[in-house]
Protein backbone atom coordinates (compact mmCIF):
# COMPACT_ATOMS: atom_id res chain seq x y z
CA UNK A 1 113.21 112.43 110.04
CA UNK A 2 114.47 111.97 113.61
CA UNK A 3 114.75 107.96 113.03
CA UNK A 4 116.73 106.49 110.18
CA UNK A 5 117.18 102.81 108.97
CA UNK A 6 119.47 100.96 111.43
CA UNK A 7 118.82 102.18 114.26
CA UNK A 8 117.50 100.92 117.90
CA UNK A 9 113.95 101.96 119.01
CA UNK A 10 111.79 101.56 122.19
CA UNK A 11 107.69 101.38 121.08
CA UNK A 12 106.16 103.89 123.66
CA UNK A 13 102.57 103.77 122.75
CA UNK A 14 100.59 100.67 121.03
CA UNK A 15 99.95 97.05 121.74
CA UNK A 16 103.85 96.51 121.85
CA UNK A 17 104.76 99.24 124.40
CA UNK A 18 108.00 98.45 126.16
CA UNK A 19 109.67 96.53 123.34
CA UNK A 20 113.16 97.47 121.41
CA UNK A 21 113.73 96.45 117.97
CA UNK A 22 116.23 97.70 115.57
CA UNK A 23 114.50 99.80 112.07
CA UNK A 24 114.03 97.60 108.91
CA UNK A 25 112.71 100.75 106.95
CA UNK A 26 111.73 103.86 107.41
CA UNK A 27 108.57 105.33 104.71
CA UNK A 28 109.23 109.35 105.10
CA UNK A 29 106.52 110.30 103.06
CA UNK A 30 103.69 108.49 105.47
CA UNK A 31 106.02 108.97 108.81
CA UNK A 32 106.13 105.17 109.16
CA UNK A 33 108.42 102.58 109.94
CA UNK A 34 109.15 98.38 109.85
CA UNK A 35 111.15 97.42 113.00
CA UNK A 36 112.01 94.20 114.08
CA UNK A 37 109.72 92.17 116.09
CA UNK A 38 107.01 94.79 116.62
CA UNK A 39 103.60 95.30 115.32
CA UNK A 40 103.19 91.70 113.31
CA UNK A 41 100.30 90.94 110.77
CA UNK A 42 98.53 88.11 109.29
CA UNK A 43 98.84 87.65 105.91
CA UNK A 44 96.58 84.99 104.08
CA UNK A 45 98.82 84.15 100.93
CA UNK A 46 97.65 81.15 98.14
CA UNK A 47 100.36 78.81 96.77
CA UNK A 48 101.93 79.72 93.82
CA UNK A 49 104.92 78.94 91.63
CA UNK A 50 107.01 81.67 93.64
CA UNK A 51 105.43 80.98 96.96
CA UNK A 52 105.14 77.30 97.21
CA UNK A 53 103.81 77.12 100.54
CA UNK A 54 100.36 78.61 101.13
CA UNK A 55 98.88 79.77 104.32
CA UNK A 56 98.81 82.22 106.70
CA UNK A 57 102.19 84.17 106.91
CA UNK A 58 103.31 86.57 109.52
CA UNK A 59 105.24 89.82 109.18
CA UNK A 60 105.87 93.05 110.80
CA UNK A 61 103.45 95.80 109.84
CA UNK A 62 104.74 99.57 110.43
CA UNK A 63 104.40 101.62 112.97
CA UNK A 64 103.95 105.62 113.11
CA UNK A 65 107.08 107.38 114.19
CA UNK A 66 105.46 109.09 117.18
CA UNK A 67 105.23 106.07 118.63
CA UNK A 68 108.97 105.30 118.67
CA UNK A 69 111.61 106.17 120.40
CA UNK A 70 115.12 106.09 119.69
CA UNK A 71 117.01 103.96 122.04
CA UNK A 72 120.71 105.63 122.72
CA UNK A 73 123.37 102.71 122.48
CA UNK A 74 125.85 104.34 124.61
CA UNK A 75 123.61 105.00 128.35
CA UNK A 76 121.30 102.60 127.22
CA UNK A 77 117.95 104.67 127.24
CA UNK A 78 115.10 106.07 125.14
CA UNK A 79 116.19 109.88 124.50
CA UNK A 80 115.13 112.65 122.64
CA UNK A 81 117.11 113.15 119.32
CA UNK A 82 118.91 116.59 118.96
CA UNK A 83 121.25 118.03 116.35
CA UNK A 84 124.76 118.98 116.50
CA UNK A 85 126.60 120.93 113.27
CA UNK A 86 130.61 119.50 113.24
CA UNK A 87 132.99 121.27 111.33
CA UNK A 88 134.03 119.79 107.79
CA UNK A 89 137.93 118.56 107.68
CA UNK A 90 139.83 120.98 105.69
CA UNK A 91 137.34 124.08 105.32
CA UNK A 92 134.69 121.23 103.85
CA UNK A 93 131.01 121.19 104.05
CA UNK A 94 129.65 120.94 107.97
CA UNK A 95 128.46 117.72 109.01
CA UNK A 96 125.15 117.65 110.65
CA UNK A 97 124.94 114.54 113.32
CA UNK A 98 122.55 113.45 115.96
CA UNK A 99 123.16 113.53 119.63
CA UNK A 100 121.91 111.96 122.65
CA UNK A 101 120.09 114.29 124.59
CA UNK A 102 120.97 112.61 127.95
CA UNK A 103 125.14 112.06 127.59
CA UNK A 104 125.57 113.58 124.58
CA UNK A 105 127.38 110.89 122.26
CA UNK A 106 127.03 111.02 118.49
CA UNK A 107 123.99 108.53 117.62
């Protein structure tokens, strides 16, 4: 999974093309994701003793991950995500990290 809880996406397909938001969760199994801001939904809820307000409440619904992008913090545009294989400290286990494909910075 290219995008991870966290992080800062730009929607590039769907009603809210154009819009960042920062990842609220990420479902793996169903390639899905809750960001910020993007993609609400209506949700018709009756009163009860834990909600005591009934009515209609709005949330954000998920979105597929091929329709985000993630949004590189450092040059401050959408890139592609690619992997980069650091040495571990002391003869340790390698540390895989994601990269920028545009200036290369650690994401």
């Amino acid at each position: 999974m290219k995008i991870k809880k966290g992080d800062t996406v730009l929607v590039i397909a769907g009603d809210d093309k154009g819009k960042t938001g920062k990842v609220l969760k990420v479902f793996s199994d169903k390639s899905r994701a809750i960001v910020e801001g993007i993609n609400f939904i209506k949700r018709h809820t009756r009163r009860t003793q834990k909600v005591q307000k009934g009515g209609i409440i709005e949330k954000e619904g998920s979105v597929h991950i091929s329709n985000l992008m993630l949004f590189c913090p450092k040059c401050s545009s959408p890139t592609k995500v690619a992997y980069k294989i650091l040495e571990g400290e002391g003869g340790g286990r390698p540390n895989k990290v994601r990269i920028c494909r545009k200036c290369g910075e650690i994401v």
